[in-house]
N, C-alpha and C. Protein backbone atom coordinates (compact mmCIF):
# COMPACT_ATOMS: atom_id res chain seq x y z
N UNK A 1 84.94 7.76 -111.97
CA UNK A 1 83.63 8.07 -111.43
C UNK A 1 83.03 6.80 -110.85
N UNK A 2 82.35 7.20 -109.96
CA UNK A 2 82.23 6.04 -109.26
C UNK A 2 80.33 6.43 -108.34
N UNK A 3 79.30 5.09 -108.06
CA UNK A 3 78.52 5.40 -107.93
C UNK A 3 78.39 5.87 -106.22
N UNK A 4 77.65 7.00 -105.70
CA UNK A 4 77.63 7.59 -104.50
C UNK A 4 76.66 7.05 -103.53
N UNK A 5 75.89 6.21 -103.77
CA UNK A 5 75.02 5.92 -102.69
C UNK A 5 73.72 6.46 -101.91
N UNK A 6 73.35 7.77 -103.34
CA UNK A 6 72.45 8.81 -102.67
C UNK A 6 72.19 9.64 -104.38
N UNK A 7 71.10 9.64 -104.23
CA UNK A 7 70.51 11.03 -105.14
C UNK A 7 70.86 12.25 -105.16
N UNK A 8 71.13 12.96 -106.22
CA UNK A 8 71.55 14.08 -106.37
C UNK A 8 70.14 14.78 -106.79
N UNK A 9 69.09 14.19 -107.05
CA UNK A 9 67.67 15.38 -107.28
C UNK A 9 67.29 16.13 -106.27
N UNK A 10 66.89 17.53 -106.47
CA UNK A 10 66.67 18.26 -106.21
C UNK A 10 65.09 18.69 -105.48
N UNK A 11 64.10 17.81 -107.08
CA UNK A 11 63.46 17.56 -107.13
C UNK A 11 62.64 16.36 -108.10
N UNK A 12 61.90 16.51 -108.71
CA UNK A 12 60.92 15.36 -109.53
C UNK A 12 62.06 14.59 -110.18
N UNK A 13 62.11 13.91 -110.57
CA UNK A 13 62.97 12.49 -111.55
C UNK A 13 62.21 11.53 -111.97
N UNK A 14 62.37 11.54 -113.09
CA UNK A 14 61.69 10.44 -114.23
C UNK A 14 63.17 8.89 -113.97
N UNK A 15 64.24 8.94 -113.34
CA UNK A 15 65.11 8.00 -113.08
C UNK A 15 64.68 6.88 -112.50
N UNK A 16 64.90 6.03 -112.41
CA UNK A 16 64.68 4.69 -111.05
C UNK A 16 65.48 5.36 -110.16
N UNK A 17 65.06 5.04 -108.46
CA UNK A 17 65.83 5.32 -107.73
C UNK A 17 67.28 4.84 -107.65
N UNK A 18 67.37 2.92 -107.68
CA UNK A 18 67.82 2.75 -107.85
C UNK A 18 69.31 3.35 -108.85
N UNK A 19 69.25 3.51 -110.05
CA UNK A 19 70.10 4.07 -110.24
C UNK A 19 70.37 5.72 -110.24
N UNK A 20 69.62 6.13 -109.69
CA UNK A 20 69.92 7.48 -108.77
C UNK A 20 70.88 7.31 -107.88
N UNK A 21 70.76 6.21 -106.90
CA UNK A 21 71.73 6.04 -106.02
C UNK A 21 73.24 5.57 -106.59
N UNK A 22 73.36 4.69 -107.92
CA UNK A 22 74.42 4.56 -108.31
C UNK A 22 75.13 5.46 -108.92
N UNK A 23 74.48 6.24 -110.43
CA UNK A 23 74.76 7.00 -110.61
C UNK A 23 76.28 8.18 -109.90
N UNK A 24 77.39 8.38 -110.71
CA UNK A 24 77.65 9.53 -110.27
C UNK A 24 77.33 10.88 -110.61
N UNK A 25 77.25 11.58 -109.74
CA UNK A 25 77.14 13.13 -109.47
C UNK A 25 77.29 13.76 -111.00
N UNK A 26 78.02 13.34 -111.71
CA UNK A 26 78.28 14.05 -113.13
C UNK A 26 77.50 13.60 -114.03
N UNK A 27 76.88 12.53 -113.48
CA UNK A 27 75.82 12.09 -114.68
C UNK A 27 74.72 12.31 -114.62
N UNK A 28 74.26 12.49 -113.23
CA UNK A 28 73.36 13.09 -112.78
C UNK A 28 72.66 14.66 -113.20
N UNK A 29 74.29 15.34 -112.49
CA UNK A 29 73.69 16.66 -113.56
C UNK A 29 74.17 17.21 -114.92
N UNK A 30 74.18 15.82 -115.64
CA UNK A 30 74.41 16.25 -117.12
C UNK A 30 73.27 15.93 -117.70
N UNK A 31 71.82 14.93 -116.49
CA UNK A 31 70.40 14.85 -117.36
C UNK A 31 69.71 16.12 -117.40
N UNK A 32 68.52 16.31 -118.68
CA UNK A 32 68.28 17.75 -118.63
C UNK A 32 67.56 17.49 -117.30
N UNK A 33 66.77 18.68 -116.23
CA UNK A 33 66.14 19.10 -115.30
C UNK A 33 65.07 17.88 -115.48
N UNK A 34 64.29 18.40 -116.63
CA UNK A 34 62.79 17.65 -116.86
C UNK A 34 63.26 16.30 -116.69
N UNK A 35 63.67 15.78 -116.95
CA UNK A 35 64.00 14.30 -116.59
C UNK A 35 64.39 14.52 -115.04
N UNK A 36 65.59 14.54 -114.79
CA UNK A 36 66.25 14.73 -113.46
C UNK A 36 66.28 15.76 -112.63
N UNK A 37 65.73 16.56 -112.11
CA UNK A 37 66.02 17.98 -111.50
C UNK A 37 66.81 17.78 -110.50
N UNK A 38 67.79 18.26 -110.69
CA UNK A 38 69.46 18.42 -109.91
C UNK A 38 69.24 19.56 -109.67
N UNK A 39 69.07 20.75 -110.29
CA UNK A 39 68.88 22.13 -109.77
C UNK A 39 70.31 22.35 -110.54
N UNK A 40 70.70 21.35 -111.49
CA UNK A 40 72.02 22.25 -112.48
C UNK A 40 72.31 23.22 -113.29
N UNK A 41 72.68 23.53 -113.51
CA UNK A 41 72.90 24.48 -114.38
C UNK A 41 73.27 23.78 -116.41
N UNK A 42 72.37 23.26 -115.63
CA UNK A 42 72.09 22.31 -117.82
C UNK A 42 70.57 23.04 -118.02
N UNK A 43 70.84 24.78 -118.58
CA UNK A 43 70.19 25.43 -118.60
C UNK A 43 71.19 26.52 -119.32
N UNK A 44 70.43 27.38 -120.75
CA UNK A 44 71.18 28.74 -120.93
C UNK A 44 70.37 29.52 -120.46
N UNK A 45 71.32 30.87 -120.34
CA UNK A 45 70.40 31.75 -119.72
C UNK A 45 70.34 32.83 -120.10
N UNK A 46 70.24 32.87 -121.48
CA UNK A 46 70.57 33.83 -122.57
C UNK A 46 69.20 34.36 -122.61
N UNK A 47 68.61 35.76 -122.99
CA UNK A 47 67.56 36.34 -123.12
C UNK A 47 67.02 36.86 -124.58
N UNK A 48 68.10 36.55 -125.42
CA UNK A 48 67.77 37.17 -126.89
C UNK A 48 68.46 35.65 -127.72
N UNK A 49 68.94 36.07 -128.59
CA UNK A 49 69.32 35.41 -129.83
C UNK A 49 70.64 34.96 -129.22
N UNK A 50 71.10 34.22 -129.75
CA UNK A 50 72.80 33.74 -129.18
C UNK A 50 73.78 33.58 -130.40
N UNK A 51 74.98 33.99 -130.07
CA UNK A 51 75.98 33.33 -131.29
C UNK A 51 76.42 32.13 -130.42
N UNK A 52 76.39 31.98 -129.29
CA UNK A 52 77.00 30.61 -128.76
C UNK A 52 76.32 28.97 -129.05
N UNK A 53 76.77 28.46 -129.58
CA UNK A 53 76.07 27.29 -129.83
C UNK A 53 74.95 26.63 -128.74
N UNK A 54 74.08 26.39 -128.96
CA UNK A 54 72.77 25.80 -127.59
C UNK A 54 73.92 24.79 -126.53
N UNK A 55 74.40 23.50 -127.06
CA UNK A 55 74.88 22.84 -126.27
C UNK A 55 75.74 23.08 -125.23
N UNK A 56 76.54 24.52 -125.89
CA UNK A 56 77.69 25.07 -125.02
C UNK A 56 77.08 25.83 -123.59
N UNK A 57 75.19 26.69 -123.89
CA UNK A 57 74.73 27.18 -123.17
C UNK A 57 74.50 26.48 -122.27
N UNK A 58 74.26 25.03 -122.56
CA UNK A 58 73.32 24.31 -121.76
C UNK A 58 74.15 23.90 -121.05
N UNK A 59 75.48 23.67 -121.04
CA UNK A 59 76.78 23.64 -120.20
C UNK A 59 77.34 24.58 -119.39
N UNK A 60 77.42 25.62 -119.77
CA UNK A 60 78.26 26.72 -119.42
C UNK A 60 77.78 27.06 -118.08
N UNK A 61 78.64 27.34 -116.79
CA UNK A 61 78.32 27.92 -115.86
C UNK A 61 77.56 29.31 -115.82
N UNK A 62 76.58 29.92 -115.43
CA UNK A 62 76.09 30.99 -115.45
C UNK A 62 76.98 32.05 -115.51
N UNK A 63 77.82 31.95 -114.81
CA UNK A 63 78.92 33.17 -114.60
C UNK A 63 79.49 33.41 -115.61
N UNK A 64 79.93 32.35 -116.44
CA UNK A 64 80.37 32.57 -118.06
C UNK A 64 79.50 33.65 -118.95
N UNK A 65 78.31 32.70 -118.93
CA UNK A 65 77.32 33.30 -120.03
C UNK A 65 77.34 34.76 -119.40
N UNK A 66 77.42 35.09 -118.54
CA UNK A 66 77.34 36.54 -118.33
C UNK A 66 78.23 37.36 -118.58
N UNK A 67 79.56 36.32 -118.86
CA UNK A 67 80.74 37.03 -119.11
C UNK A 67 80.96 37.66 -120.59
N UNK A 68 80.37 37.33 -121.46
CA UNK A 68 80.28 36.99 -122.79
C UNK A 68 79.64 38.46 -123.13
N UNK A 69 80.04 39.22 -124.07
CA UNK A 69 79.46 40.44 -124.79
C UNK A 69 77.96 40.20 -124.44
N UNK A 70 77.15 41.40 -124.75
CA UNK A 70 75.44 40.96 -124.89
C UNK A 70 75.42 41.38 -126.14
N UNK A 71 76.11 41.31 -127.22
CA UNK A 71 76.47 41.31 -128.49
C UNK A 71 76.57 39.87 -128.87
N UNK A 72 77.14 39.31 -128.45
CA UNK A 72 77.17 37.75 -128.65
C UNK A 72 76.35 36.97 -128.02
N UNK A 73 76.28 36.85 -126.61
CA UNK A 73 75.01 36.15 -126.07
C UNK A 73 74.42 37.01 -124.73
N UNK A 74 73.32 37.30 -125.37
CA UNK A 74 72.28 38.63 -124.06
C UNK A 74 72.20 37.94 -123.23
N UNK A 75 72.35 38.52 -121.57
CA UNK A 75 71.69 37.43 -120.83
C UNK A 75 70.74 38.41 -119.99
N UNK A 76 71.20 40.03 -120.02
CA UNK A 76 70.34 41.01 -119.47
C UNK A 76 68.88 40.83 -119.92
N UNK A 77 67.96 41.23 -119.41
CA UNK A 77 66.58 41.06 -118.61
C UNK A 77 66.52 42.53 -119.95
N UNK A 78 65.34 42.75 -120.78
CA UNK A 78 64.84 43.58 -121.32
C UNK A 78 64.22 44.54 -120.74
């Protein structure tokens, strides 16, 4: 990994620019939003209770979590 020369925010960042611009892309959107807003998906998007551990949500591509029983983790809208 290597630093890119450009910001990956989306929007607001609590970062120095400076290392915004060094930063790579993966580190970028592994800060939560509130700090960095990348517009990543370091967000669950579960609607009820979860058996999936939080950290895994906060990782997981959306498309996953949807893949997943709504027995195990809801992501349907009530």
């Amino acid at each position: 990994m290597s630093g890119t020369d450009q910001s990956h925010a989306t929007g607001a960042s609590k970062v120095p620019e400076s290392v915004q611009q060094n930063a790579p892309k993966e580190v970028e959107n592994a800060l939560p939003n509130q700090v960095h807003n990348t517009g990543s998906q370091s967000q669950s998007h579960a609607t009820g209770p979860s058996m999936v551990p939080e950290a895994i949500q906060n990782l997981a591509p959306k498309g996953l979590e949807e893949a997943l029983p709504e027995s195990v983790h809801p992501t349907n809208p009530k």
